[in-house]
PDB file of N, CA and C in Angstrom:
ATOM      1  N   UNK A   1    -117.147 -45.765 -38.523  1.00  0.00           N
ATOM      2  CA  UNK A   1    -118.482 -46.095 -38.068  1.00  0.00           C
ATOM      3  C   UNK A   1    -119.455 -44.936 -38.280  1.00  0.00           C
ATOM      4  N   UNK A   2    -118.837 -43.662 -37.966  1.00  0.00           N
ATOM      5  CA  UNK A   2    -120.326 -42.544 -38.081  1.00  0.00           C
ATOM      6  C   UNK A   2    -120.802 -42.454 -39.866  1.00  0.00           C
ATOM      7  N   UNK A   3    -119.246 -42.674 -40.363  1.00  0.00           N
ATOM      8  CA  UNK A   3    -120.091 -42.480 -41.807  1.00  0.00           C
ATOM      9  C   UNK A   3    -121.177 -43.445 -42.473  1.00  0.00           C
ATOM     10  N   UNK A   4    -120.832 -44.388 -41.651  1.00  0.00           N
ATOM     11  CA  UNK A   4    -122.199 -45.894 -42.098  1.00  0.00           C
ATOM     12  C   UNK A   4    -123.340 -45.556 -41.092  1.00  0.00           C
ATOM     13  N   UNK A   5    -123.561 -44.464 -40.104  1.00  0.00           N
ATOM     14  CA  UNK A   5    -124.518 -43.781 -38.982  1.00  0.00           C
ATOM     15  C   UNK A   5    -124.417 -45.164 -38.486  1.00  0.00           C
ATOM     16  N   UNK A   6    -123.485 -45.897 -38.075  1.00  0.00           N
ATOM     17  CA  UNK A   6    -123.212 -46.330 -36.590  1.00  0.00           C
ATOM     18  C   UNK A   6    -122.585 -46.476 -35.138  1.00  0.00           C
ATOM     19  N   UNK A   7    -122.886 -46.485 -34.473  1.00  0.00           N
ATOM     20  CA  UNK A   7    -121.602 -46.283 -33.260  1.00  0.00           C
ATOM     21  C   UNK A   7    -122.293 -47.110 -31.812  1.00  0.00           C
ATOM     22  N   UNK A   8    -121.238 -47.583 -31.454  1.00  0.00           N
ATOM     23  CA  UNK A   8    -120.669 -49.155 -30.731  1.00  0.00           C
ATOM     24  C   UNK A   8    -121.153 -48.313 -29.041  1.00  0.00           C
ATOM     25  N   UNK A   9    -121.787 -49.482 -28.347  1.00  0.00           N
ATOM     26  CA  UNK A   9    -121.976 -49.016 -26.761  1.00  0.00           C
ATOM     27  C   UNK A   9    -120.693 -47.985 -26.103  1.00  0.00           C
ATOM     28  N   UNK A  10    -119.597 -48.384 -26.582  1.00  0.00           N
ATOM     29  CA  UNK A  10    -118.380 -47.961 -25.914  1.00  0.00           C
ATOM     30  C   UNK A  10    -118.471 -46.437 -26.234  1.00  0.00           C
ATOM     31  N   UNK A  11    -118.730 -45.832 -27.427  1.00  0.00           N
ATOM     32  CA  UNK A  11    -118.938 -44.657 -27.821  1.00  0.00           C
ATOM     33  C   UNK A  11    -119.937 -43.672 -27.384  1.00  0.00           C
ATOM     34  N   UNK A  12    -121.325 -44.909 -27.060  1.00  0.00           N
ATOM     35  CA  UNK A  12    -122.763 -43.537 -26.720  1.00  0.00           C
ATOM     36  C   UNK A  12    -122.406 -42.761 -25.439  1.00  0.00           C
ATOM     37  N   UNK A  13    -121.426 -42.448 -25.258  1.00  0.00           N
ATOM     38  CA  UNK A  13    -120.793 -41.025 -24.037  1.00  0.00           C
ATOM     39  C   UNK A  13    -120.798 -40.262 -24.779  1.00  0.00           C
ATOM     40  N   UNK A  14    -120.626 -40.132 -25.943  1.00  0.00           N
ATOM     41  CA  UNK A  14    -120.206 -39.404 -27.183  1.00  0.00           C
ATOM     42  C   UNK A  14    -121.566 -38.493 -27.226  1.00  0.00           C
ATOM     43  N   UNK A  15    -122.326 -38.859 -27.250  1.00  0.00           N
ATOM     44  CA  UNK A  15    -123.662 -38.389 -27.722  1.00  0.00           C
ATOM     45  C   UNK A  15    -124.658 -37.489 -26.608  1.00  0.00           C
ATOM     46  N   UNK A  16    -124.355 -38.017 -25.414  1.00  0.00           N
ATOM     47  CA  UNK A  16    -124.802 -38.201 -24.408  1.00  0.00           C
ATOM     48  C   UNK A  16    -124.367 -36.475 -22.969  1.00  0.00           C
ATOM     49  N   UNK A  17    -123.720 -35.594 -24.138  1.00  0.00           N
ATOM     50  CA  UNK A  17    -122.946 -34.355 -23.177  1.00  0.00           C
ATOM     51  C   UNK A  17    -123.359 -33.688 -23.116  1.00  0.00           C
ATOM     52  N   UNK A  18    -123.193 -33.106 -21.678  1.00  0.00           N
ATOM     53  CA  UNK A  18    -123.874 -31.892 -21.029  1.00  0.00           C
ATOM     54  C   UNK A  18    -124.291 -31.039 -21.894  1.00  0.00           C
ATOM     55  N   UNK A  19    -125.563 -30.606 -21.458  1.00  0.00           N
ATOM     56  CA  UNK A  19    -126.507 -29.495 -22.471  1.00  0.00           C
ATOM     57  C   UNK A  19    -126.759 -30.386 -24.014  1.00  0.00           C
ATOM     58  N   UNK A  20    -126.882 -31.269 -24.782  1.00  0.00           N
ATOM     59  CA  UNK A  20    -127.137 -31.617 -26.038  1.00  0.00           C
ATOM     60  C   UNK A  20    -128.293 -31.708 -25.450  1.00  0.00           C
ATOM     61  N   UNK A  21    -129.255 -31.111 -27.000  1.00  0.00           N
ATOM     62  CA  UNK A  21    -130.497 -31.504 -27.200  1.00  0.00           C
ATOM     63  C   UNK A  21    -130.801 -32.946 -28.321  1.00  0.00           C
ATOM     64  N   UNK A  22    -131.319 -33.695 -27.419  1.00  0.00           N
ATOM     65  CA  UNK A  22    -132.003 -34.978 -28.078  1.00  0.00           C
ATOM     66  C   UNK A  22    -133.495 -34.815 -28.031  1.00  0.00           C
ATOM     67  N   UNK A  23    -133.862 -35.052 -29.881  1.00  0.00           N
ATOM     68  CA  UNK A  23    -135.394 -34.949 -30.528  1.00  0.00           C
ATOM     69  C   UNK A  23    -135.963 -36.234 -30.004  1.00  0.00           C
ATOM     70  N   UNK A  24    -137.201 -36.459 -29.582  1.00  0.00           N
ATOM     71  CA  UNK A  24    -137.395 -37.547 -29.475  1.00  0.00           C
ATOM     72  C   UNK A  24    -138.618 -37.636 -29.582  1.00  0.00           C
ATOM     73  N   UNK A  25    -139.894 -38.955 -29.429  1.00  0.00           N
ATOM     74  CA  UNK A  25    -140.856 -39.473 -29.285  1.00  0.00           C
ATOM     75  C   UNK A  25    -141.555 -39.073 -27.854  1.00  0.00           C
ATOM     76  N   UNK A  26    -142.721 -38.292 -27.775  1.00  0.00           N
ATOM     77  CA  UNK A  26    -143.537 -38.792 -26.158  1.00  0.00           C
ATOM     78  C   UNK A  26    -143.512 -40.067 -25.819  1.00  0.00           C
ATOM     79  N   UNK A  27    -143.316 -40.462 -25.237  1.00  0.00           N
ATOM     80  CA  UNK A  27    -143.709 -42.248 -24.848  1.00  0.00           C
ATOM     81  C   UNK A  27    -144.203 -43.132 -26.407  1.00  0.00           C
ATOM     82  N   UNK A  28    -143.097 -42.759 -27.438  1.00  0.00           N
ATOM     83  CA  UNK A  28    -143.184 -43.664 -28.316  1.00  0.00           C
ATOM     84  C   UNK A  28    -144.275 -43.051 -29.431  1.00  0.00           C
ATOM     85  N   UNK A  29    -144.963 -41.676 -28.999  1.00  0.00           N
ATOM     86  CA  UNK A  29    -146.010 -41.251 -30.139  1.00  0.00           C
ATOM     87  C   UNK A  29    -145.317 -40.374 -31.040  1.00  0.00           C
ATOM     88  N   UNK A  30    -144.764 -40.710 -32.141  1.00  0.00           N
ATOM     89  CA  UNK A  30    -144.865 -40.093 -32.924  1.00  0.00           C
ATOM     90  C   UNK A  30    -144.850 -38.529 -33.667  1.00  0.00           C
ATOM     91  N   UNK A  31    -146.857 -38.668 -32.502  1.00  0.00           N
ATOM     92  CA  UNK A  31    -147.323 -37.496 -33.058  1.00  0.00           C
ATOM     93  C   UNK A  31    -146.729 -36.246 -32.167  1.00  0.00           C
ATOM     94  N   UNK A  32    -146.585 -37.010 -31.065  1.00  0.00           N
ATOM     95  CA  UNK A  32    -146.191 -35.740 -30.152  1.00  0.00           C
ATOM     96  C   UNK A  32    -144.782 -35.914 -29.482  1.00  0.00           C
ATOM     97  N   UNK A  33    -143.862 -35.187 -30.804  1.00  0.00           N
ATOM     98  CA  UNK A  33    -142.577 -34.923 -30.230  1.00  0.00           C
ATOM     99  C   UNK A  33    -142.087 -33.843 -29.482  1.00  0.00           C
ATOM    100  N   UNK A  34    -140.760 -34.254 -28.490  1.00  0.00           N
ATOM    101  CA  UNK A  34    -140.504 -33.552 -27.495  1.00  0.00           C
ATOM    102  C   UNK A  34    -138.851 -33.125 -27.705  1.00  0.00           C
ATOM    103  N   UNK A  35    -138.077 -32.484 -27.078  1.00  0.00           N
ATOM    104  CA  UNK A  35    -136.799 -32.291 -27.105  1.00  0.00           C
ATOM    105  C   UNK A  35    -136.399 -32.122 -25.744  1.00  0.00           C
ATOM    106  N   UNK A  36    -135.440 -33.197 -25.256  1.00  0.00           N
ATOM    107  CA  UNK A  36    -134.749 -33.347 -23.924  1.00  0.00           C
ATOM    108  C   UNK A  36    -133.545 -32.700 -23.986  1.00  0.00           C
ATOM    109  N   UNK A  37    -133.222 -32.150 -23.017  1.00  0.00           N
ATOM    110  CA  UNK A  37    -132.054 -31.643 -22.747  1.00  0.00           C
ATOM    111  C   UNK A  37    -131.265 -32.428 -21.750  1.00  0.00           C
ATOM    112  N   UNK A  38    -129.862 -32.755 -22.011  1.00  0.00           N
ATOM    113  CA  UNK A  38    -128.999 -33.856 -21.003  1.00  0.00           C
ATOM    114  C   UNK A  38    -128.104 -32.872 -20.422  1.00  0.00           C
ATOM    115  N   UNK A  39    -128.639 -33.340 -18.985  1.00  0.00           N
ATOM    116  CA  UNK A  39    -127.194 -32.832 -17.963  1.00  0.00           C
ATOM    117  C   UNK A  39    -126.905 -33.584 -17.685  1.00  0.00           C
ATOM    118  N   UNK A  40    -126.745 -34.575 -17.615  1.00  0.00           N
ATOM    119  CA  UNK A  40    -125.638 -36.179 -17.470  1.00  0.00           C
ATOM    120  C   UNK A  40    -125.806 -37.267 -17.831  1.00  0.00           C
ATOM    121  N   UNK A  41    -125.129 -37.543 -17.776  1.00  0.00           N
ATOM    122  CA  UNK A  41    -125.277 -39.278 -17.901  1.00  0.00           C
ATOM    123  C   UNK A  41    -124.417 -40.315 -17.938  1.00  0.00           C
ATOM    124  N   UNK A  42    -124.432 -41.229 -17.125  1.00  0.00           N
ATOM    125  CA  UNK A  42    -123.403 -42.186 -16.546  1.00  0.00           C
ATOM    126  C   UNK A  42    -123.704 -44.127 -17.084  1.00  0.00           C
ATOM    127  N   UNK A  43    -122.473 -44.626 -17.394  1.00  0.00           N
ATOM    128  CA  UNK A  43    -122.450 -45.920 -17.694  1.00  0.00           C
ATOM    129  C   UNK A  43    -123.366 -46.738 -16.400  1.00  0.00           C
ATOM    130  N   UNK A  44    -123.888 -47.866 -16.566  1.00  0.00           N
ATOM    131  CA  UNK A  44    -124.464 -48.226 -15.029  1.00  0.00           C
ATOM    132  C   UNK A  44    -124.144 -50.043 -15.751  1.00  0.00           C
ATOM    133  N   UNK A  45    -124.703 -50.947 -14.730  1.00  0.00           N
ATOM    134  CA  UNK A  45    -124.364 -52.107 -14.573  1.00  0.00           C
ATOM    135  C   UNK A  45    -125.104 -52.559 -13.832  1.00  0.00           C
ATOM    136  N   UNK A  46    -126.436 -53.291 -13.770  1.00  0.00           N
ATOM    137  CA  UNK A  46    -127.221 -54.009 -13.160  1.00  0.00           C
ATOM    138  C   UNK A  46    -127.560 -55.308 -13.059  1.00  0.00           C
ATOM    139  N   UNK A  47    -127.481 -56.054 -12.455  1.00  0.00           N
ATOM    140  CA  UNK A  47    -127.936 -57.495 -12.606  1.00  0.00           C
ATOM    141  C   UNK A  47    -129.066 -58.481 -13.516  1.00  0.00           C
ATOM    142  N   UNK A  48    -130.132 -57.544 -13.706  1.00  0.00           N
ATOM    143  CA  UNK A  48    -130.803 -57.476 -14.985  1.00  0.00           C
ATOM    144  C   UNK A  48    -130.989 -57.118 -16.070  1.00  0.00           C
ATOM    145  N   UNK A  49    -130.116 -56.185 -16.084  1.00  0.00           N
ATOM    146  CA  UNK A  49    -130.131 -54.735 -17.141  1.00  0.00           C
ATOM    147  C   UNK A  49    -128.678 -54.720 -17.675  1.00  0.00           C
ATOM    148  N   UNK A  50    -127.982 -55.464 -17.235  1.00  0.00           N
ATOM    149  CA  UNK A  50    -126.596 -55.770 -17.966  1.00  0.00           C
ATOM    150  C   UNK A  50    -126.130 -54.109 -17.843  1.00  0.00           C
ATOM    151  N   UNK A  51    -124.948 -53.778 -18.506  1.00  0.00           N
ATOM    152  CA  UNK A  51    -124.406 -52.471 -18.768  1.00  0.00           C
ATOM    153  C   UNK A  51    -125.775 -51.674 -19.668  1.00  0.00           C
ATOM    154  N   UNK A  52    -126.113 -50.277 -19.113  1.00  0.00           N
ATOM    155  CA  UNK A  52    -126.775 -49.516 -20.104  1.00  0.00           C
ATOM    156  C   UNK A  52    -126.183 -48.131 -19.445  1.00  0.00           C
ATOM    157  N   UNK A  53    -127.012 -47.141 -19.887  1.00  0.00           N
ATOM    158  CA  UNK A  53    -126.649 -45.476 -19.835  1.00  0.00           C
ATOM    159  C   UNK A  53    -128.103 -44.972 -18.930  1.00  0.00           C
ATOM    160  N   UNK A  54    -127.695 -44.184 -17.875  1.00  0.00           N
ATOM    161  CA  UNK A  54    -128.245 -43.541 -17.227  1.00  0.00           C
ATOM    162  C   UNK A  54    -128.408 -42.166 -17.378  1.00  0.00           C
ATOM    163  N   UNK A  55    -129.313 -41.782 -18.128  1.00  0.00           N
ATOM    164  CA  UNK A  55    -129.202 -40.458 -18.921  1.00  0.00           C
ATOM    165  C   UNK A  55    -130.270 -39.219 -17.817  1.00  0.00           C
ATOM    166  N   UNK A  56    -129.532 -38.403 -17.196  1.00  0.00           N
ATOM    167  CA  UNK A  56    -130.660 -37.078 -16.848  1.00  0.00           C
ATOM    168  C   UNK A  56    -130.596 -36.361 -17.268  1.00  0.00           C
ATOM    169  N   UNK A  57    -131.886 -35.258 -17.488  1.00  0.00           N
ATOM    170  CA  UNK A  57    -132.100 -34.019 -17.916  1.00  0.00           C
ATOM    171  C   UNK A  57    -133.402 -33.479 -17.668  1.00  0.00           C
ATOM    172  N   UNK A  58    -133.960 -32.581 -18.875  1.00  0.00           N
ATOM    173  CA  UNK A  58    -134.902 -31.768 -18.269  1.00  0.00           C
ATOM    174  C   UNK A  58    -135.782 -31.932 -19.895  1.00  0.00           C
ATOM    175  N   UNK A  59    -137.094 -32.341 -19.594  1.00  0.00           N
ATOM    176  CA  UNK A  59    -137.862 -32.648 -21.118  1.00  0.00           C
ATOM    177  C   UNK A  59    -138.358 -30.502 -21.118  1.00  0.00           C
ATOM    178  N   UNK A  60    -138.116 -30.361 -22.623  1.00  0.00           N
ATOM    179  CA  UNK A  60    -138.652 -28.627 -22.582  1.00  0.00           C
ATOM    180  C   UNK A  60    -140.519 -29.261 -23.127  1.00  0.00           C
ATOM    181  N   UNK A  61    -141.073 -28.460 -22.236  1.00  0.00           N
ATOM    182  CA  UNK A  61    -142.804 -28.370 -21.969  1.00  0.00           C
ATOM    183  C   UNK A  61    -143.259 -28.835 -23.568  1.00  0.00           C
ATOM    184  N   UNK A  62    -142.818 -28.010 -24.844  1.00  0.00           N
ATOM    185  CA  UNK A  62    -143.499 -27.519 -25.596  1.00  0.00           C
ATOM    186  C   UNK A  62    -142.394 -27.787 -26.671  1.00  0.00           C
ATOM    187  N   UNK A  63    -142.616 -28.279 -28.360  1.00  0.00           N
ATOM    188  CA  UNK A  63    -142.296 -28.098 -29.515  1.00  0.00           C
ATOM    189  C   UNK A  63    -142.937 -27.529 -30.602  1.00  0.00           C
ATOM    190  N   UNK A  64    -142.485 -26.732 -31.118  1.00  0.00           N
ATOM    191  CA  UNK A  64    -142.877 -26.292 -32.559  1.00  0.00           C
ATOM    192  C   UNK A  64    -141.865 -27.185 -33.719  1.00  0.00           C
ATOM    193  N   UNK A  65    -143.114 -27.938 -34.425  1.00  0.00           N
ATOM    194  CA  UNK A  65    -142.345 -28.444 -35.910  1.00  0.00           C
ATOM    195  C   UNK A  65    -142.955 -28.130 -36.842  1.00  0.00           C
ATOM    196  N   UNK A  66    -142.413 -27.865 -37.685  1.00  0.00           N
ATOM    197  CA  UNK A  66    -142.496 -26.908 -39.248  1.00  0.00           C
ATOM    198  C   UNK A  66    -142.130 -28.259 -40.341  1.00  0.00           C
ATOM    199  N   UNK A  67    -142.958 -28.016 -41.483  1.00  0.00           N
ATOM    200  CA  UNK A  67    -142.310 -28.886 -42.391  1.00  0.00           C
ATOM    201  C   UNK A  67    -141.478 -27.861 -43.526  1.00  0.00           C
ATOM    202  N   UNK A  68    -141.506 -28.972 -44.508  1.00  0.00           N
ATOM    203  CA  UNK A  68    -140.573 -28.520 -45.215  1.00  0.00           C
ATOM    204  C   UNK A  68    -140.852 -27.067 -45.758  1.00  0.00           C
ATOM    205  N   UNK A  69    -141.980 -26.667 -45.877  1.00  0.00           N
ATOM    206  CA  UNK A  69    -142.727 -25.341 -46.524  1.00  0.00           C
ATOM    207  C   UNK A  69    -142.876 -24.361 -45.276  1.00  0.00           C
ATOM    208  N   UNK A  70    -142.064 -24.758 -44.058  1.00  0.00           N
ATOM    209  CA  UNK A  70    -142.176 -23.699 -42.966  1.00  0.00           C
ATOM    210  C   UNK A  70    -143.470 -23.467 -42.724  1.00  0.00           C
ATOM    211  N   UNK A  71    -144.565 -24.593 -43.004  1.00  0.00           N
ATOM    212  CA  UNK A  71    -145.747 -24.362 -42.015  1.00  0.00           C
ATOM    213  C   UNK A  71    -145.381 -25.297 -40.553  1.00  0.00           C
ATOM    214  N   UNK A  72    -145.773 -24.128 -39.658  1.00  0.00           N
ATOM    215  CA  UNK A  72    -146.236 -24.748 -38.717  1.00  0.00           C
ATOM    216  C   UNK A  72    -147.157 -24.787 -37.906  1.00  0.00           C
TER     217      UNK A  72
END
């Protein structure tokens, strides 16, 4: 599965471990990306929400991104 970059609900624990940094979107913009840091995260089970992942951590304030020519 990782070599086709996929992997199955049963696996995203995998991804999900103490201290990893995950790149991500502000609320979906794009322009202003952020990098979260995970200190946990647990399987959950809700009546509406079926099985998902309960992920905590700590968003860092501030990113610097550079392109390919190391401007940033």
């Amino acid at each position: 599965m990782l070599e086709n970059g996929l992997i199955t609900f049963e696996l995203l624990w995998a991804l999900w471990k103490p201290n990893t940094l995950a790149f991500t979107t502000t609320y979906g913009s794009p322009d202003e990306p952020r990098v979260f840091k995970v200190e946990m995260a647990e399987k959950h089970h809700g009546i509406m929400k079926g099985e998902y992942y309960y992920i905590e951590g700590k968003v860092w304030d501030s990113v610097l991104v550079c392109d390919n020519n190391a401007t940033c």
